[in-house]
Every structure is written in structure tokens, then in C-alpha cells.
C-alpha atoms as a PDB file:
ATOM      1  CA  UNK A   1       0.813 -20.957  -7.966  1.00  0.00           C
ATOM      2  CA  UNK A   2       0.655 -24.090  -6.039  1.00  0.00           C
ATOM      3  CA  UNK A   3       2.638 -26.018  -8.900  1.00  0.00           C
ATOM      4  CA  UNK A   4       4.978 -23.111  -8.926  1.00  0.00           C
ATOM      5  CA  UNK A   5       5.064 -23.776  -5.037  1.00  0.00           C
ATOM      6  CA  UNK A   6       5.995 -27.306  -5.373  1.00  0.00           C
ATOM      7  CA  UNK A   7       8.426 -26.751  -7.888  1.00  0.00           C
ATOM      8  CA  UNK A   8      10.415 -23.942  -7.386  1.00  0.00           C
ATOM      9  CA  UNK A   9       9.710 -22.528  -3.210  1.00  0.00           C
ATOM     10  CA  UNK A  10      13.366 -20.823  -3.367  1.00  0.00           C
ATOM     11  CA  UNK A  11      10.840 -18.361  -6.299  1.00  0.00           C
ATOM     12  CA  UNK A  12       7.786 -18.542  -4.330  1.00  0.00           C
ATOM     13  CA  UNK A  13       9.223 -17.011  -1.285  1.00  0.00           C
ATOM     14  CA  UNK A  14      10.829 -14.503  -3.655  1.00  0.00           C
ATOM     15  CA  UNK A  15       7.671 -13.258  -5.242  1.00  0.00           C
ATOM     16  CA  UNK A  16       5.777 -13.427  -2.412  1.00  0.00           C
ATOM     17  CA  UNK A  17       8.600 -11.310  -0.365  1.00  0.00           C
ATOM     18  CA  UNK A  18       8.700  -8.712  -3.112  1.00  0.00           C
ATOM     19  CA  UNK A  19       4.852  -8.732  -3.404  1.00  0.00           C
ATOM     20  CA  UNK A  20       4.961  -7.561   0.358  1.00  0.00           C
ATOM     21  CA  UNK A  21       7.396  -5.097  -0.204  1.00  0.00           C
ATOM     22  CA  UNK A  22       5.380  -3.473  -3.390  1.00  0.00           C
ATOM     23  CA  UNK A  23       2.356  -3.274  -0.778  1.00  0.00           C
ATOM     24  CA  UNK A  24       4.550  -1.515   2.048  1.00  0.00           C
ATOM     25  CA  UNK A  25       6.124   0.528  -0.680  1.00  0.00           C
ATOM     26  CA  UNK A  26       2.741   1.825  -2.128  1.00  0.00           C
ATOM     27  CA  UNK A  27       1.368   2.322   1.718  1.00  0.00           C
ATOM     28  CA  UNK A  28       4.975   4.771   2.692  1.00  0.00           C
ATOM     29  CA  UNK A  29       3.926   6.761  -0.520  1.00  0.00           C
ATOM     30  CA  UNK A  30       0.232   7.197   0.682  1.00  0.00           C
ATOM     31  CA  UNK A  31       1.536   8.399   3.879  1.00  0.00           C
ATOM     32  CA  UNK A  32       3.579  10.680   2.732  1.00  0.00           C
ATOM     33  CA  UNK A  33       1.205  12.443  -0.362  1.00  0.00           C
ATOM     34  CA  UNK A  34      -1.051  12.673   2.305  1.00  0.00           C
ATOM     35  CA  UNK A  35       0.348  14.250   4.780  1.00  0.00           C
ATOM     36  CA  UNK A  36       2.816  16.290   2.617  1.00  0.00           C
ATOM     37  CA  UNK A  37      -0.136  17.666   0.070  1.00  0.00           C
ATOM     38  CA  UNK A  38      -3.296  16.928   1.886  1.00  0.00           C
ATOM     39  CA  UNK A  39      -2.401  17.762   5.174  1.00  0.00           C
ATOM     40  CA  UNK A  40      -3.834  14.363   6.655  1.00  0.00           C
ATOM     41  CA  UNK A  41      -2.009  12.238   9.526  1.00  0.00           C
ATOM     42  CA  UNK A  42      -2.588   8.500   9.390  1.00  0.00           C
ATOM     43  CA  UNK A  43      -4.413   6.104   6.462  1.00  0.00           C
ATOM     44  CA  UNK A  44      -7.629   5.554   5.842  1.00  0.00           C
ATOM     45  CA  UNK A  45      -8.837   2.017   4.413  1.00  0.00           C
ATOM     46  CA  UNK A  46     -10.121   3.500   1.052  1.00  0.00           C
ATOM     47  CA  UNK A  47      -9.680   6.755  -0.996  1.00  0.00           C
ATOM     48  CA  UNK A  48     -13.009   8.097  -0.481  1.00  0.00           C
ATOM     49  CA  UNK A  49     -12.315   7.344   3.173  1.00  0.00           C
ATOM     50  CA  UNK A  50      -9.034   9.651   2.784  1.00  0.00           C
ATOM     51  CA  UNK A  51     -11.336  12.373   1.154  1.00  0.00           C
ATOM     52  CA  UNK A  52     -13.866  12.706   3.992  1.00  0.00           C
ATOM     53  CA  UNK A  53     -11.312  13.860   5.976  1.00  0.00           C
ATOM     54  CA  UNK A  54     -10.394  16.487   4.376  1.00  0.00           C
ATOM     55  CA  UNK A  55     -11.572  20.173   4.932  1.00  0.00           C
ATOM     56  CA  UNK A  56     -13.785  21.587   2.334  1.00  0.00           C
ATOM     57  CA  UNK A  57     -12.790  24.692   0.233  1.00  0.00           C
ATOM     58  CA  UNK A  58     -14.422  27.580   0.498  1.00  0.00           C
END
């Protein structure tokens, strides 16, 4: 990547700005499964963290 870097930073800066925007992308979803199917406000930092919070079923 550092070649790439060197060579063509107009690209760089392009995959690294759409890299970020995957992430955010990916983190809106999250939000909204959760809190439209599970019922859960906010993120937690790992899946199993996201299922801890959630109430059993009886």
C-alpha cells in the first residue's frame, strides 16, 4: 500500500475514504437491526456483547 501511496495518493485517499464509509455503513445497519428487531438502543463492541443484553425467552 505504501507503493500504491507513493504512486497514485489521488487512489489512496479514494480507497481509504470509501473504506471509512463501508465501516460507517455496516455500523448504521447494526443500529438499526438492533434496535428495529432486537429491541436494543446503542452498540456494543462485539456480537456476543450485543447478545448479553438481550432479555431471555421464556
Amino acid at each position: 500500500m505504501r507503493r500504491v501511496q507513493r504512486k497514485l495518493p489521488a487512489a489512496f485517499r479514494a480507497y481509504g475514504l470509501r473504506d471509512a464509509e463501508i465501516a460507517v455503513l455496516y455500523v448504521l445497519w447494526v443500529l438499526w437491526f438492533c434496535d428495529r428487531y432486537l429491541g436494543i438502543k446503542g452498540l456494543s463492541a462485539t456480537a456476543s456483547g450485543l447478545s448479553v443484553r438481550l432479555e431471555p425467552v421464556s
